[in-house]
N, C-alpha and C. Protein backbone atom coordinates (compact mmCIF):
# COMPACT_ATOMS: atom_id res chain seq x y z
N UNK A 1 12.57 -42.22 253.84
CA UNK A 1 13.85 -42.76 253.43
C UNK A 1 14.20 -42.20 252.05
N UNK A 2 15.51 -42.04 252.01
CA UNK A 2 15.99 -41.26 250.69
C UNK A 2 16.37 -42.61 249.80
N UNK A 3 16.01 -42.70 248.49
CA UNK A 3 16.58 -43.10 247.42
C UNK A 3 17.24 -42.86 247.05
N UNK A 4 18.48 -43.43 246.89
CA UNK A 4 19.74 -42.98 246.12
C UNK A 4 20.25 -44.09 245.14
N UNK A 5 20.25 -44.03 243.80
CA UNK A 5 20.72 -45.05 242.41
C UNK A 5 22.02 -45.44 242.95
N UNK A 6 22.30 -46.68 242.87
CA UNK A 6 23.65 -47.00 242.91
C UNK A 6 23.95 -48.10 242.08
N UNK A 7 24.71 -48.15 241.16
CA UNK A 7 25.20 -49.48 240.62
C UNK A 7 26.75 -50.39 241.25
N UNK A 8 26.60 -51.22 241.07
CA UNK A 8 28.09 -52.04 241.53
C UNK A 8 28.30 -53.01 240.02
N UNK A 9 29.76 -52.94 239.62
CA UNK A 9 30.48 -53.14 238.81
C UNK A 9 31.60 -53.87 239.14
N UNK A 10 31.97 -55.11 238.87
CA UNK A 10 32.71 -55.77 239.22
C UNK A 10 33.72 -56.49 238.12
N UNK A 11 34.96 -56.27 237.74
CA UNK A 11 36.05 -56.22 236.67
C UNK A 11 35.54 -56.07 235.43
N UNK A 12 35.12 -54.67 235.08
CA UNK A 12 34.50 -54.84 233.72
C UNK A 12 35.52 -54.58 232.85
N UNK A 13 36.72 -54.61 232.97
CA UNK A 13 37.67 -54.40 231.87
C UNK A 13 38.39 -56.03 231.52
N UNK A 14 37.78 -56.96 232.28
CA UNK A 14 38.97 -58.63 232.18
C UNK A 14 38.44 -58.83 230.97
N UNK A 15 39.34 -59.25 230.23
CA UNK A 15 39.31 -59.82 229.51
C UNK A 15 38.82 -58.80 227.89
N UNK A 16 38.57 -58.07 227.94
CA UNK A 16 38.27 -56.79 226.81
C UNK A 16 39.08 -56.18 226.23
N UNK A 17 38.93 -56.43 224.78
CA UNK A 17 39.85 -55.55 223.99
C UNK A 17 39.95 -54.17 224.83
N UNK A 18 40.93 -53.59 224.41
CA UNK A 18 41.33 -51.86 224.90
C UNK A 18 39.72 -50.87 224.16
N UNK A 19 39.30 -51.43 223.21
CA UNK A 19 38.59 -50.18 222.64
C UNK A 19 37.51 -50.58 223.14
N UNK A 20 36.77 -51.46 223.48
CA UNK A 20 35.78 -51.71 224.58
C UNK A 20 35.89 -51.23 225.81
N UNK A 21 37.03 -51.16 226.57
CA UNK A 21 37.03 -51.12 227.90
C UNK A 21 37.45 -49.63 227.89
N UNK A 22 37.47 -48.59 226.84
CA UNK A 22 37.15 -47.20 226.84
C UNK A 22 36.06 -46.90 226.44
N UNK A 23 35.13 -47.97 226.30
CA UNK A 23 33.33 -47.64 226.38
C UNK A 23 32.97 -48.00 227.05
N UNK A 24 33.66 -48.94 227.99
CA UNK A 24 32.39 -49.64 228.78
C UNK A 24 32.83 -48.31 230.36
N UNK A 25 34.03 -47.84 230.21
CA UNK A 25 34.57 -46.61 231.28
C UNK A 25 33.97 -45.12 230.90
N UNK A 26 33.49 -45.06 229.65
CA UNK A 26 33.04 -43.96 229.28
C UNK A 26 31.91 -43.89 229.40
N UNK A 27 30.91 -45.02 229.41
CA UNK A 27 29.34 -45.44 229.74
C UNK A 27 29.61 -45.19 231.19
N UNK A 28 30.19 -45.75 232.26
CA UNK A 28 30.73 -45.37 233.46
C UNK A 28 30.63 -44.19 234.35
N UNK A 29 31.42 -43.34 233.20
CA UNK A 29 31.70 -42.21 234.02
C UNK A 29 30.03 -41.30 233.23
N UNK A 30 29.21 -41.24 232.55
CA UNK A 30 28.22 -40.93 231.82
C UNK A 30 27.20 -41.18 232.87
N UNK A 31 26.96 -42.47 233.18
CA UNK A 31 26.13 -42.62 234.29
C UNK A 31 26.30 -42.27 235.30
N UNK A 32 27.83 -41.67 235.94
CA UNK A 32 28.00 -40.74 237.08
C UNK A 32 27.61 -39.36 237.24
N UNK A 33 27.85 -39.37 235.80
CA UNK A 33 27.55 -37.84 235.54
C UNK A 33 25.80 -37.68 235.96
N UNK A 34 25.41 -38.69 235.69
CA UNK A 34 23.64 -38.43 235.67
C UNK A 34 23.15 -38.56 236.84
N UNK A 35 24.10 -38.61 237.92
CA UNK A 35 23.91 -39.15 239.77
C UNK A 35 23.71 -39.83 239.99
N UNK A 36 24.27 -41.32 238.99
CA UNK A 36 24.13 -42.34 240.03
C UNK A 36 25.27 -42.71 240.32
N UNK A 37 25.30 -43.30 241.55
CA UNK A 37 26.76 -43.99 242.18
C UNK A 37 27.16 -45.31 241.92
N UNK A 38 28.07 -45.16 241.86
CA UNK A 38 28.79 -46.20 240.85
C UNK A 38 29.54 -46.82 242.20
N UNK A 39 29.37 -48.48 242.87
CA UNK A 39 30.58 -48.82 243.29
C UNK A 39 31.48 -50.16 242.32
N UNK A 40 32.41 -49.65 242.23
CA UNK A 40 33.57 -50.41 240.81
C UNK A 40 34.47 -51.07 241.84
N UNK A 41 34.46 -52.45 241.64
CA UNK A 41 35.82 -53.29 241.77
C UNK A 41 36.37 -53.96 240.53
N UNK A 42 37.71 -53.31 240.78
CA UNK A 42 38.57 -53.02 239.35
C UNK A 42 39.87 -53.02 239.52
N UNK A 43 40.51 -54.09 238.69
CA UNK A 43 42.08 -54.27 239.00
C UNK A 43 42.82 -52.79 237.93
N UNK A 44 42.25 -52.43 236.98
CA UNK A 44 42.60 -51.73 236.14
C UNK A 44 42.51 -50.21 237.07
N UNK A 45 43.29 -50.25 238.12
CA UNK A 45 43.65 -48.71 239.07
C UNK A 45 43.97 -47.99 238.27
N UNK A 46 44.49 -47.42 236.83
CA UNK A 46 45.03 -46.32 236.10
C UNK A 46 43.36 -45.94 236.08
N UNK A 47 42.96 -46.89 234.77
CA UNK A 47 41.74 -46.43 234.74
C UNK A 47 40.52 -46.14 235.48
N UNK A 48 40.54 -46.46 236.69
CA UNK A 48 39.44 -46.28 237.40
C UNK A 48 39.20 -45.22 238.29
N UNK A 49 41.18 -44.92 238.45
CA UNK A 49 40.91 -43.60 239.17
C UNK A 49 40.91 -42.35 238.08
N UNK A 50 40.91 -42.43 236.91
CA UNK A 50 40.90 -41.59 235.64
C UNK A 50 39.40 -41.45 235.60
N UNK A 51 38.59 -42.56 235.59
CA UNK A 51 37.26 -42.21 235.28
C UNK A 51 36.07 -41.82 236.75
N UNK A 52 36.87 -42.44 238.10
CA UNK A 52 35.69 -42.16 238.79
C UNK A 52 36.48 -40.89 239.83
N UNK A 53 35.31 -40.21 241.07
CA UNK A 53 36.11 -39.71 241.46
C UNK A 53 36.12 -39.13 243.32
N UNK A 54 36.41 -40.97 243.63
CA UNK A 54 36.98 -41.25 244.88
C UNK A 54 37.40 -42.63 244.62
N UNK A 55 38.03 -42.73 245.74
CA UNK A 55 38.57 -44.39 245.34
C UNK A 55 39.05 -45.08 246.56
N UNK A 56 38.83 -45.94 246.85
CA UNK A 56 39.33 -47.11 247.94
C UNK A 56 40.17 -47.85 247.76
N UNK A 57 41.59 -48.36 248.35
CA UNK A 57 42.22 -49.10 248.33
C UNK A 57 42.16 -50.25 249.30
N UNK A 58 42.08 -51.51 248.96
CA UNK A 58 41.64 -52.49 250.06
C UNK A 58 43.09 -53.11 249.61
N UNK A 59 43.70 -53.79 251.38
CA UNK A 59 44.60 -54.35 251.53
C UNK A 59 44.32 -55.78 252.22
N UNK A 60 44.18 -57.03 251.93
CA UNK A 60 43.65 -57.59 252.96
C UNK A 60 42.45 -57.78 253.66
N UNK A 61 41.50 -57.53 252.83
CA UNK A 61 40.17 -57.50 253.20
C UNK A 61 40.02 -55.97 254.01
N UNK A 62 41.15 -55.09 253.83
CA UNK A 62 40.32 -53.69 254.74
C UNK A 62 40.69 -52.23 254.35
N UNK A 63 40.24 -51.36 254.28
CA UNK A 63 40.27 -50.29 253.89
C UNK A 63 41.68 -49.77 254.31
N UNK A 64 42.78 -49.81 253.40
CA UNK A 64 44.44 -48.88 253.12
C UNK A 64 44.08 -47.60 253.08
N UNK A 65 43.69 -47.41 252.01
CA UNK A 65 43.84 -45.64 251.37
C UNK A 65 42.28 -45.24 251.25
N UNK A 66 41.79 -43.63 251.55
CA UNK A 66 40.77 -43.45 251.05
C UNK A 66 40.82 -42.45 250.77
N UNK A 67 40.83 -41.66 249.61
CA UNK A 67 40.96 -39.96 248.93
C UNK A 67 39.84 -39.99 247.88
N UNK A 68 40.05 -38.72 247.26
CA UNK A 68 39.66 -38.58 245.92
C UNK A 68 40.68 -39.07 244.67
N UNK A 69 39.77 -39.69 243.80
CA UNK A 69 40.90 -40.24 242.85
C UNK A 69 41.99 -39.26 242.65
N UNK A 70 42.19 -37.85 242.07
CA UNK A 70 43.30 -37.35 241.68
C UNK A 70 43.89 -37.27 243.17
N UNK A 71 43.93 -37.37 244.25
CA UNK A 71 44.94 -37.06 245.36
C UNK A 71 45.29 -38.83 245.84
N UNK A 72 45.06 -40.01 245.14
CA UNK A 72 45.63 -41.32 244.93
C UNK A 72 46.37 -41.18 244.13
N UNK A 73 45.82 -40.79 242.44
CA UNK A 73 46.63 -40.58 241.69
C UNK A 73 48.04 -39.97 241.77
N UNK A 74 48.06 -39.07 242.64
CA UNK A 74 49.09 -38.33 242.85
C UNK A 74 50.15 -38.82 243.94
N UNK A 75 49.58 -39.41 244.42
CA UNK A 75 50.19 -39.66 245.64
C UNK A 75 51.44 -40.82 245.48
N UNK A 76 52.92 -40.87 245.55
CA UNK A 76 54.26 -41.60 245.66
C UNK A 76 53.80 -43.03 245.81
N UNK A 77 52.93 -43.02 246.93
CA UNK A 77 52.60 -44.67 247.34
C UNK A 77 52.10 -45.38 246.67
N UNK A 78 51.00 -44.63 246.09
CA UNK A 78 49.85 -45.06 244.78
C UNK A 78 50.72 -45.51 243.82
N UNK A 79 51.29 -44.67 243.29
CA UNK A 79 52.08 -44.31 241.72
C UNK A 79 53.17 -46.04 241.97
N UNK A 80 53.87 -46.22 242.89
CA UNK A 80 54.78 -47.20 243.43
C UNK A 80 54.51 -48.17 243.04
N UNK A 81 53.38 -48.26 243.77
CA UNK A 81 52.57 -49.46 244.49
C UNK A 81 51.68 -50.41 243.92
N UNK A 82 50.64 -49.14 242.95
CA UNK A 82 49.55 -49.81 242.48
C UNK A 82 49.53 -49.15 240.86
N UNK A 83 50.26 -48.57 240.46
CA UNK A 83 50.22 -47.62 239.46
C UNK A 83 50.90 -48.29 238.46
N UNK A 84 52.60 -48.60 239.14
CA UNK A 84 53.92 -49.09 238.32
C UNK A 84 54.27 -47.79 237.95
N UNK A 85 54.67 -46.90 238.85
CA UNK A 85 54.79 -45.67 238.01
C UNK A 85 56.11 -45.32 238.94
């Protein structure tokens, strides 16, 4: 059986000043970098698809959208929808 690191993260930006919650995303994406997998539930969608890089959209308890963050990012529906953009 293969080992694979994974952490799960659950709203680490509520409630955090702004200059925290660009360390606690920069510790984030640092530990991705080092291979481990990160699964993040996170209302803060700008930032999460900025720092990680795939992303799930759940509607209703079920999987909406599934890309790589920059092709969410990009995408009309995203930007609309979940972005405010």
């Amino acid at each position: 059986m293969i080992s694979i690191p994974l952490n799960a993260a659950s709203d680490v930006s509520t409630g955090l000043m702004p200059i925290f919650i660009d360390k606690v995303f920069d510790a984030l994406s640092e530990l991705n970098r080092r291979g481990v997998s990160i699964l993040l539930v996170e209302q803060n969608a700008r930032k999460s698809l900025s720092t990680m890089s795939r992303g799930y959209v759940l509607e209703t308890g079920g999987i909406a959208l599934e890309e790589s963050s920059e092709e969410l990012k990009s995408s009309p529906e995203v930007q609309k929808t979940y972005l405010g953009i």
